[in-house]
C-alpha atoms as a PDB file:
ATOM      1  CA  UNK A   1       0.000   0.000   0.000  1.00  0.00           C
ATOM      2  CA  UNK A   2       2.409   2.402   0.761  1.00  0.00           C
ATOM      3  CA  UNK A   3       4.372   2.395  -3.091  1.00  0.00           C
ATOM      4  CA  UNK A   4       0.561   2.963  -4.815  1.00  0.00           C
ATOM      5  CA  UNK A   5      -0.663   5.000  -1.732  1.00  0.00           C
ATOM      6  CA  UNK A   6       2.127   7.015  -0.151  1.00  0.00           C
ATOM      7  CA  UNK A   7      -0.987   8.852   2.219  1.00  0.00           C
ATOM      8  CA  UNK A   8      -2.553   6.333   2.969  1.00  0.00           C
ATOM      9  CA  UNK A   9      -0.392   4.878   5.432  1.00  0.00           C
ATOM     10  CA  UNK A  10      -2.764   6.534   8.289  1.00  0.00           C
ATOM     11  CA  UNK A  11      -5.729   4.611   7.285  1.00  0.00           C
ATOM     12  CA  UNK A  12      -7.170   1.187   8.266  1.00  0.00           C
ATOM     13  CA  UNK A  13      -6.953  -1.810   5.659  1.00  0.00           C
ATOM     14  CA  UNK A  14     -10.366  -1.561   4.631  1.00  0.00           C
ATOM     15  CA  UNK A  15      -9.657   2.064   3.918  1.00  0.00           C
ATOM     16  CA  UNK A  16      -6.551   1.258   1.947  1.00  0.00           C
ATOM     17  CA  UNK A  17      -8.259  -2.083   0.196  1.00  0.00           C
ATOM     18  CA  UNK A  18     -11.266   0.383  -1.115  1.00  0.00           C
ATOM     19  CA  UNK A  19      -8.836   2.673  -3.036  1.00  0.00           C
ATOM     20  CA  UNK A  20      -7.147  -0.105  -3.993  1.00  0.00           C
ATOM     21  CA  UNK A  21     -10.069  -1.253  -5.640  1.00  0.00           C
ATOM     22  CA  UNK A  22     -10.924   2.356  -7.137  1.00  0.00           C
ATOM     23  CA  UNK A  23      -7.653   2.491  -8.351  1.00  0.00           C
ATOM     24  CA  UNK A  24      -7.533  -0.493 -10.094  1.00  0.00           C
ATOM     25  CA  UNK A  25     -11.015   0.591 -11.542  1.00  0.00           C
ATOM     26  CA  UNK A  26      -9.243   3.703 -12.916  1.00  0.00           C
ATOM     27  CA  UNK A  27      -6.665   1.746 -14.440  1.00  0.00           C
ATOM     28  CA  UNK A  28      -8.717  -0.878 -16.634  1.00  0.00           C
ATOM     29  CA  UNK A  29     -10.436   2.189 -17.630  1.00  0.00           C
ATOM     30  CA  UNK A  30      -6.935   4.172 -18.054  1.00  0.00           C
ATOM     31  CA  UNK A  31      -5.689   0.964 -20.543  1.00  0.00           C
ATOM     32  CA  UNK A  32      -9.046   0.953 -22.159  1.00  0.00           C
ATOM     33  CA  UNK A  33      -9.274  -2.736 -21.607  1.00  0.00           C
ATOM     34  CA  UNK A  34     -12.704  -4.432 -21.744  1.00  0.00           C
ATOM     35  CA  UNK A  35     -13.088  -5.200 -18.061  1.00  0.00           C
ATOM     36  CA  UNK A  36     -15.757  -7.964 -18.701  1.00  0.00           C
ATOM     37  CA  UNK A  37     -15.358 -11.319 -19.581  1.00  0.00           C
ATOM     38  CA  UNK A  38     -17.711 -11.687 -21.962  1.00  0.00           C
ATOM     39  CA  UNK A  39     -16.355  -9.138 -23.846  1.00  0.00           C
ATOM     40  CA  UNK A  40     -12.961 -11.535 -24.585  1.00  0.00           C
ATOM     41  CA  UNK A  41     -15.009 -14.293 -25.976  1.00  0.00           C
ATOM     42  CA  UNK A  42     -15.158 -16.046 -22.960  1.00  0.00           C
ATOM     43  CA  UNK A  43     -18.550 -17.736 -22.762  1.00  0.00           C
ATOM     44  CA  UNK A  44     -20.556 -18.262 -19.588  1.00  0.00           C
ATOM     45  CA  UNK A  45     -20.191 -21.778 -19.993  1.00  0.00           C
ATOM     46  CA  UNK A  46     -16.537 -21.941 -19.251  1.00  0.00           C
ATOM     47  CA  UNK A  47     -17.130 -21.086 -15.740  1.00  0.00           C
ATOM     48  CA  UNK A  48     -17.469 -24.005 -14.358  1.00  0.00           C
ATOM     49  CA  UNK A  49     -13.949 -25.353 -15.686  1.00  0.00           C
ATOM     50  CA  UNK A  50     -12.418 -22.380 -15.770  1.00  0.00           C
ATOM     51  CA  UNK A  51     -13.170 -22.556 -11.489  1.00  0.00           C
ATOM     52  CA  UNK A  52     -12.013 -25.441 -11.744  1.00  0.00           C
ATOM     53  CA  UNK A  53      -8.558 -24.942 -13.674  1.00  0.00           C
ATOM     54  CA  UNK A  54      -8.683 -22.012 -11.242  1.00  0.00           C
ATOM     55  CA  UNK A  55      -8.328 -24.274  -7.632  1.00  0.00           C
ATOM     56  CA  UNK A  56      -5.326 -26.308  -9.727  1.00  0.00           C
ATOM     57  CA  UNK A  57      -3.213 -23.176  -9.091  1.00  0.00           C
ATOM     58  CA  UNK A  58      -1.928 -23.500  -5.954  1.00  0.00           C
ATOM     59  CA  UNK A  59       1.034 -21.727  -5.726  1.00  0.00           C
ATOM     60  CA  UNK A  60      -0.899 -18.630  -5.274  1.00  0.00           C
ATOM     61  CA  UNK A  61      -3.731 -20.045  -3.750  1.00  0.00           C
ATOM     62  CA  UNK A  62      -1.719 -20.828  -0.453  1.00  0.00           C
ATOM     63  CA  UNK A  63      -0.898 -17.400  -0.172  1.00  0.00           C
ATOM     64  CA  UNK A  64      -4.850 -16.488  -0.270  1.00  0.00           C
ATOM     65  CA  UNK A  65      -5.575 -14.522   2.910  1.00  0.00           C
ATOM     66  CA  UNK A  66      -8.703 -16.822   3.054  1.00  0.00           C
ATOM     67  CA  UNK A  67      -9.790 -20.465   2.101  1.00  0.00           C
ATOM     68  CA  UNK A  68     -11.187 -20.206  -1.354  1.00  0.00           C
ATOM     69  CA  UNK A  69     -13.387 -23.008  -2.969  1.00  0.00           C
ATOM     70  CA  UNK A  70     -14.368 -23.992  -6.175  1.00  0.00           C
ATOM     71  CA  UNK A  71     -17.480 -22.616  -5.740  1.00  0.00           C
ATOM     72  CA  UNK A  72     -15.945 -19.539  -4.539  1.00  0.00           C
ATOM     73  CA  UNK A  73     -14.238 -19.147  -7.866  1.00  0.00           C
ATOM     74  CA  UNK A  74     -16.727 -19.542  -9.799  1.00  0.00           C
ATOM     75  CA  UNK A  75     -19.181 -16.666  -8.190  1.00  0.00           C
ATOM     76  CA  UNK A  76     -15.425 -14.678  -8.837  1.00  0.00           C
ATOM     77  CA  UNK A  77     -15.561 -15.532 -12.437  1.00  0.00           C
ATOM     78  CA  UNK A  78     -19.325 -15.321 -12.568  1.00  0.00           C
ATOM     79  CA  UNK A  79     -19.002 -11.656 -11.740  1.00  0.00           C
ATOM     80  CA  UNK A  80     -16.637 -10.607 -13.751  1.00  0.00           C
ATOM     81  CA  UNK A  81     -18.866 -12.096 -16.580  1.00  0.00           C
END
């Protein structure tokens, strides 16, 4: 938080995790990305494997700050649809 958020360092990590959020936001817009996706081809369909393909990564999954399901996944992927 500090290197995106220099004055934020005051604030609790809700706070900081909101404009975190907003700033990512502003930078999907920024690139002029598509931030759906739907809008890469990627049909509703795939969800369920892509969840799935999704819980096969674990090296970043065990540094999750919470236990994350496959079902979990897919309501991630399911709303970024």
């Amino acid at each position: 938080a500090p290197i995106l958020c220099p004055d934020c360092e005051d604030e609790g990590s809700q706070s900081r995790t909101a404009r975190l959020i907003e700033w990512l936001g502003e930078l999907v817009v920024a690139s002029g990305l598509e931030p759906r996706l739907r809008d890469h081809g990627i049909a509703r369909d795939d969800i369920p494997m892509l969840a799935r393909e999704a819980m096969k990564q674990q090296r970043l999954l065990v540094n999750n700050p919470c236990p994350i399901e496959e079902e979990d996944a897919a309501r991630l992927y399911e709303a970024a649809w």
